[in-house]
Protein backbone atom coordinates (compact mmCIF):
# COMPACT_ATOMS: atom_id res chain seq x y z
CA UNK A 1 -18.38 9.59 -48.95
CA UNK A 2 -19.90 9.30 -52.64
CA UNK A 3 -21.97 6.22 -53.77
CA UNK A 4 -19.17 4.53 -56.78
CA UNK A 5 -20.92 1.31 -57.29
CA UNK A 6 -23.92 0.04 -59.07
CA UNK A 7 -25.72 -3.51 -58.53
CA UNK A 8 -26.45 -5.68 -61.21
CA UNK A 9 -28.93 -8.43 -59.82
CA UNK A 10 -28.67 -12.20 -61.05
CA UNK A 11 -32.56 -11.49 -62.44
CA UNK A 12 -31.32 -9.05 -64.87
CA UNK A 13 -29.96 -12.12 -67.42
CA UNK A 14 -32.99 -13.76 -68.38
CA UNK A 15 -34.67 -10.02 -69.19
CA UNK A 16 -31.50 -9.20 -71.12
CA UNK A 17 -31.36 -12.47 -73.26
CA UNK A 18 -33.64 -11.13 -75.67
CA UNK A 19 -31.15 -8.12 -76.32
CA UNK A 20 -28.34 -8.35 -78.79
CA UNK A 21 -24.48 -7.47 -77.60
CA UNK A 22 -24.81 -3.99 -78.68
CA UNK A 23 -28.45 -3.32 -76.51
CA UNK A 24 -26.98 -4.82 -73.62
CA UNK A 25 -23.59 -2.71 -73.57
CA UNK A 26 -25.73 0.52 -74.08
CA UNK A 27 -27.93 -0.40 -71.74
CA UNK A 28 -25.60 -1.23 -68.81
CA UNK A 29 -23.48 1.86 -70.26
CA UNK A 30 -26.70 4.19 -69.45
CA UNK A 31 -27.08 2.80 -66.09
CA UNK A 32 -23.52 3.50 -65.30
CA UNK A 33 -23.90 7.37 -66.18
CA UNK A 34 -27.50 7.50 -64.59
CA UNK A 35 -25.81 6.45 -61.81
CA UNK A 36 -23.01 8.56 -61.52
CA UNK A 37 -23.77 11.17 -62.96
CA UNK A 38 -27.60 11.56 -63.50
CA UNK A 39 -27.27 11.73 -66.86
CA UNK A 40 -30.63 10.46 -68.54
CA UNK A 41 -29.98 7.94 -71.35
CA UNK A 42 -31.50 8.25 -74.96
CA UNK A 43 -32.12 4.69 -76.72
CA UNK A 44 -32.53 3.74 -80.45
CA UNK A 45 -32.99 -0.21 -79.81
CA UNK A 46 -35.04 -2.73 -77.53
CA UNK A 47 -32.69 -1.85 -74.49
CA UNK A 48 -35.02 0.97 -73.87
CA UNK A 49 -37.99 -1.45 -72.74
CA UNK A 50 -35.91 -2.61 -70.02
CA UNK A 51 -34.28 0.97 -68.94
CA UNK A 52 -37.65 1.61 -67.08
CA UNK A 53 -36.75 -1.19 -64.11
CA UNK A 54 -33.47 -0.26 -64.31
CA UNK A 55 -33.95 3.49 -63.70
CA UNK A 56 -36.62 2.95 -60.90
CA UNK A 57 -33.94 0.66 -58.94
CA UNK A 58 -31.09 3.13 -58.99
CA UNK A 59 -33.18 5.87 -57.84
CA UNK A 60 -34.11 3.20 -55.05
CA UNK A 61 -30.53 2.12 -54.39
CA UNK A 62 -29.33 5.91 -53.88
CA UNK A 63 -31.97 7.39 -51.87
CA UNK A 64 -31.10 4.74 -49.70
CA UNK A 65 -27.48 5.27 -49.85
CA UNK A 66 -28.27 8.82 -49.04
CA UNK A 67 -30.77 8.13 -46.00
CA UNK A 68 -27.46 5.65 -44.67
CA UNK A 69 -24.78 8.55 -44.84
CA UNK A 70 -27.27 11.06 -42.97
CA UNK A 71 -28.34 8.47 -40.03
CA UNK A 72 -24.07 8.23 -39.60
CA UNK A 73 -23.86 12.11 -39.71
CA UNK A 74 -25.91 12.29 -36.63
CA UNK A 75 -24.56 9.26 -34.83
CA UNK A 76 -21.01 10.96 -34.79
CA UNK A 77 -22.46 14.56 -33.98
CA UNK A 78 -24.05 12.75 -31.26
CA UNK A 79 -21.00 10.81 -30.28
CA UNK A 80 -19.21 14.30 -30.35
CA UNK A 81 -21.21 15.67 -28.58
CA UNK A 82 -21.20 13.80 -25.67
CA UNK A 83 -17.34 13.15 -25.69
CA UNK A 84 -17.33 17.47 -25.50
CA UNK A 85 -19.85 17.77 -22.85
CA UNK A 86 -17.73 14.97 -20.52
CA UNK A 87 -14.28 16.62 -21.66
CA UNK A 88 -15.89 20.87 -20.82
CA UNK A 89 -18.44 20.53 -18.75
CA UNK A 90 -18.88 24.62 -19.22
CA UNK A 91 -17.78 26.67 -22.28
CA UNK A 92 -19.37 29.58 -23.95
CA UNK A 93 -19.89 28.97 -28.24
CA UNK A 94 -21.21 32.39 -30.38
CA UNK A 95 -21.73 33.81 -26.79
CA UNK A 96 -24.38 30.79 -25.96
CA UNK A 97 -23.76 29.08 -22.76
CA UNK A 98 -24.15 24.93 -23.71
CA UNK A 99 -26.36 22.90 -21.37
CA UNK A 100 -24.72 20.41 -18.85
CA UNK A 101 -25.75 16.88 -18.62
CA UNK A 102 -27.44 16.37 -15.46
CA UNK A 103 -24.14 14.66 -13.94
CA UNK A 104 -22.14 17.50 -15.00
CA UNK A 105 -24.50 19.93 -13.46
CA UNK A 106 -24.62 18.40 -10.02
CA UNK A 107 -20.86 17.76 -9.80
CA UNK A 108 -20.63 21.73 -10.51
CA UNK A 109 -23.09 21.99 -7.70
CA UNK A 110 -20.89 19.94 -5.64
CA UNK A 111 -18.05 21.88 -6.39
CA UNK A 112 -19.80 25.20 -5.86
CA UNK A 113 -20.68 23.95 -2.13
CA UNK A 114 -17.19 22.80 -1.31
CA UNK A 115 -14.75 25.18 -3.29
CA UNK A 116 -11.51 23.98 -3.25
CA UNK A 117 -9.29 25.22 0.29
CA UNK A 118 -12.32 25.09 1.90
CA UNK A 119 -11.80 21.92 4.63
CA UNK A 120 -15.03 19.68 4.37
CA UNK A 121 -16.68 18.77 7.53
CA UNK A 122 -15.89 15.47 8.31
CA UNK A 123 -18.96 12.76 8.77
CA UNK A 124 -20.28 12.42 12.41
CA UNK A 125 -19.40 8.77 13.69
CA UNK A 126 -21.86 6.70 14.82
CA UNK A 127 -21.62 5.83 18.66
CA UNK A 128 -21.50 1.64 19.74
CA UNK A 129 -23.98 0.49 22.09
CA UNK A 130 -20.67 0.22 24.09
CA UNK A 131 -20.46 4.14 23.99
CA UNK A 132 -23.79 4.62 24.60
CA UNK A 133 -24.36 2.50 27.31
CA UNK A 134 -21.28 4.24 29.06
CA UNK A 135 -22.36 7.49 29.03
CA UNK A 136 -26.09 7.13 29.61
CA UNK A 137 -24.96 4.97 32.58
CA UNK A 138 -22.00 7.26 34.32
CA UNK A 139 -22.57 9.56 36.73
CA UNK A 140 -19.02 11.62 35.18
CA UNK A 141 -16.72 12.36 32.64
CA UNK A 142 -14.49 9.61 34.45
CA UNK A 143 -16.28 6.68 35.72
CA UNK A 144 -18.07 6.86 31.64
CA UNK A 145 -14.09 6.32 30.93
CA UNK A 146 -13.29 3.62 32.80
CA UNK A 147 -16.94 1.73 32.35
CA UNK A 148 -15.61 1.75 28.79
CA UNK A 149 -12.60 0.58 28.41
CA UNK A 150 -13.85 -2.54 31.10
CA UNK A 151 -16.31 -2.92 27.91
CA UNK A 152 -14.00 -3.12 25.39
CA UNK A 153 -11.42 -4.69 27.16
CA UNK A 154 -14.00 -7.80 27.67
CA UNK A 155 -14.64 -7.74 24.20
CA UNK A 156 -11.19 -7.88 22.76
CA UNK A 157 -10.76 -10.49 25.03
CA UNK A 158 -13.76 -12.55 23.60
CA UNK A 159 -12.20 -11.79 19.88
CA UNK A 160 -8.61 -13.13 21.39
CA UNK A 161 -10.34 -16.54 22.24
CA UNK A 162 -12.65 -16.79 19.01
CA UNK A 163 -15.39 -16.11 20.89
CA UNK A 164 -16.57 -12.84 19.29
CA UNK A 165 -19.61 -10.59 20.47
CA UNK A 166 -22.65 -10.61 18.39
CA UNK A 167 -25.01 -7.52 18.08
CA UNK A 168 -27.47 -9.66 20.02
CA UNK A 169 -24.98 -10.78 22.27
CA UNK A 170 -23.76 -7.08 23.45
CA UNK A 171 -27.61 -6.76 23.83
CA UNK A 172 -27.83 -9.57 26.32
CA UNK A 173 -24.76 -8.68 28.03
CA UNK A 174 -25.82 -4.67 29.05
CA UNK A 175 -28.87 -6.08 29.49
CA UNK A 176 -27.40 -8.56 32.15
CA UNK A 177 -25.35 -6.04 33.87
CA UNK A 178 -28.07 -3.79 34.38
CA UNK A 179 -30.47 -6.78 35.72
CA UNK A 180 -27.64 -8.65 37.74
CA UNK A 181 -25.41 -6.63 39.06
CA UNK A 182 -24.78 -3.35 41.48
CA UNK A 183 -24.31 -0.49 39.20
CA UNK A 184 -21.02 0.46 41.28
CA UNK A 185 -19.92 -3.32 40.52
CA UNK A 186 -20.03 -3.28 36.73
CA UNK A 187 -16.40 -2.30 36.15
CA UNK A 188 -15.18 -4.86 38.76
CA UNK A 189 -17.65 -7.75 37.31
CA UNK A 190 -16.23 -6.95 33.55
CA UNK A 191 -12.67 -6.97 34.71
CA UNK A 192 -12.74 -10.45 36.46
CA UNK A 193 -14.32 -11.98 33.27
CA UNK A 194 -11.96 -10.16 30.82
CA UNK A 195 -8.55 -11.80 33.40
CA UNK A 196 -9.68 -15.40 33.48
CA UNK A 197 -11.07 -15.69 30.03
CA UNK A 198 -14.76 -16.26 30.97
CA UNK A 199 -17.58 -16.06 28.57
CA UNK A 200 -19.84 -15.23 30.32
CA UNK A 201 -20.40 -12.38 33.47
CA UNK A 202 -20.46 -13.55 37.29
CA UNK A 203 -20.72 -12.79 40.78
CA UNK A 204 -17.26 -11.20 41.94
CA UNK A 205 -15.71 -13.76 43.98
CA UNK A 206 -12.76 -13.25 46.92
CA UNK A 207 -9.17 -15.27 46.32
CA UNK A 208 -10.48 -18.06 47.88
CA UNK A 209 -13.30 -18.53 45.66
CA UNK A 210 -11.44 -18.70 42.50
CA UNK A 211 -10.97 -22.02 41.08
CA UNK A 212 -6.78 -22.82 41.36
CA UNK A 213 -5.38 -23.80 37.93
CA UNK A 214 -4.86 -27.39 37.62
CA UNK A 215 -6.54 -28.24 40.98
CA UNK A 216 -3.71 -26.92 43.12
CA UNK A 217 -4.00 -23.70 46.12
CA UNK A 218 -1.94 -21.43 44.86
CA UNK A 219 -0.12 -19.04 47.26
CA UNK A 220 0.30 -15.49 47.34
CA UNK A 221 3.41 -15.31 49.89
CA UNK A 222 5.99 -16.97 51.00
CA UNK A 223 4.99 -17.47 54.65
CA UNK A 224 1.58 -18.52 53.37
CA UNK A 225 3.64 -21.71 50.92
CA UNK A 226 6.14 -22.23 54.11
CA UNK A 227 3.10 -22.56 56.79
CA UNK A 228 0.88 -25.15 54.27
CA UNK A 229 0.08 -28.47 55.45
CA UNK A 230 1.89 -31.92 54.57
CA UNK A 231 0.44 -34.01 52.16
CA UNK A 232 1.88 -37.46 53.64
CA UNK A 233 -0.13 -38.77 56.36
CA UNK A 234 1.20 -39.27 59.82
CA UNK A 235 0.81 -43.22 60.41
CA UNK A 236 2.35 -43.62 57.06
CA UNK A 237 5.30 -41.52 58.06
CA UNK A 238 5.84 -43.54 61.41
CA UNK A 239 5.94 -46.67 59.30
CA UNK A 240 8.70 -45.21 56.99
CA UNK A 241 10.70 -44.01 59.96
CA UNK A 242 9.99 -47.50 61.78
CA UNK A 243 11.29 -49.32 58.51
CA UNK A 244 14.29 -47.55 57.87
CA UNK A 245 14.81 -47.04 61.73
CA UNK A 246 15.17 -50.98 62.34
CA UNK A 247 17.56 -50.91 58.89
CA UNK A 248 20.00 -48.75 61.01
């Protein structure tokens, strides 16, 4: 882009006053064709004591112009640049092979180590402590399978009544099977905690020992509901049958 302007500064009037009409339009005339053209002026009058400061600020104003347009000429090679690189990673230009950014280069690394068909191994999962515990603790293939679904069973069953495991409460909990209870127990301990919504881990118990809902036996057979005892007490049924035997 060319330079087409040229400043007059608000300082030039009181160094022009002392020119006539005709100084002052060859004077600003000769500045416009310095400008534009290079052309040096040739004076006959006064104007050429002021050329001087003229000439010395145009000369200022265009190498200035000139040091502007060069700083944008290598801001947008820049800018090109880098907008090619991202776009072609890898071409060839007058048989020279262009550098990569370092991104570039390690995603053609990348690329190089997993070419595409090639199936990528997939990430080893991390074992629980549940996991763990089961199969350091299991004498087979088996009784590690059912160990751990008694584990997770008792923890979905703590997430069902908002009760969730911590880390350091699945710490405390292998920690109390191991101290507490037989190891040939654990499955049998986990299951009666997971059925009656318990907390916590305890002593396995017979039928008898379990705590009836709502304060009542409860029966497992018929013969066993037929055969229980009467709750009405026996003088106070011989006073009923007195009373409404002497009605009759």
């Amino acid at each position: 882009m060319a330079w087409t302007f040229l400043r007059v500064y608000f300082d030039q009037e009181k160094a022009w006053e002392t020119l006539s009409d005709a100084e002052r339009g060859r004077l600003l005339l000769a500045a416009l064709k310095y400008a534009a053209r290079g052309e040096p002026p040739t004076f006959s009058g006064n104007e050429r004591y002021q050329w001087p400061q003229i000439q010395v600020q145009i000369d200022k104003e265009r190498q200035a112009y000139r040091n502007k347009v060069a700083q944008c000429s290598e801001a947008g090679k820049a800018s090109a640049d880098k907008r090619w690189n991202s776009e072609r990673p890898l071409t060839t230009v007058n048989d020279r092979q262009r550098p990569l950014p370092e991104e570039q280069e390690q995603k053609q690394e990348q690329k190089q180590e997993h070419p595409i068909g090639e199936e990528k191994k997939p990430k080893e999962k991390k074992a629980t402590p549940f996991e763990v515990f089961a199969r350091e603790n299991s004498p087979d293939r088996e009784s590690e399978v059912a160990l751990l679904k008694a584990l997770r069973d008792f923890e979905l069953m703590r997430n069902k009544i908002k009760k969730p495991l911590t880390d350091s409460a699945v710490e405390r909990l292998l920690a109390k099977l191991q101290k507490s209870f037989q190891q040939e127990d654990w499955v049998q301990v986990l299951n009666q905690s997971t059925d009656h919504c318990w907390q916590d881990l305890y002593p396995l118990k017979g039928p008898e020992e379990l705590k009836p809902a709502r304060g009542r036996k409860q029966y497992t057979t018929k013969e066993e509901y037929d055969s229980k005892p009467s709750s009405i007490n026996t003088s106070q049924l011989d006073k009923i049958q007195a009373i409404f035997g002497g009605a009759t």
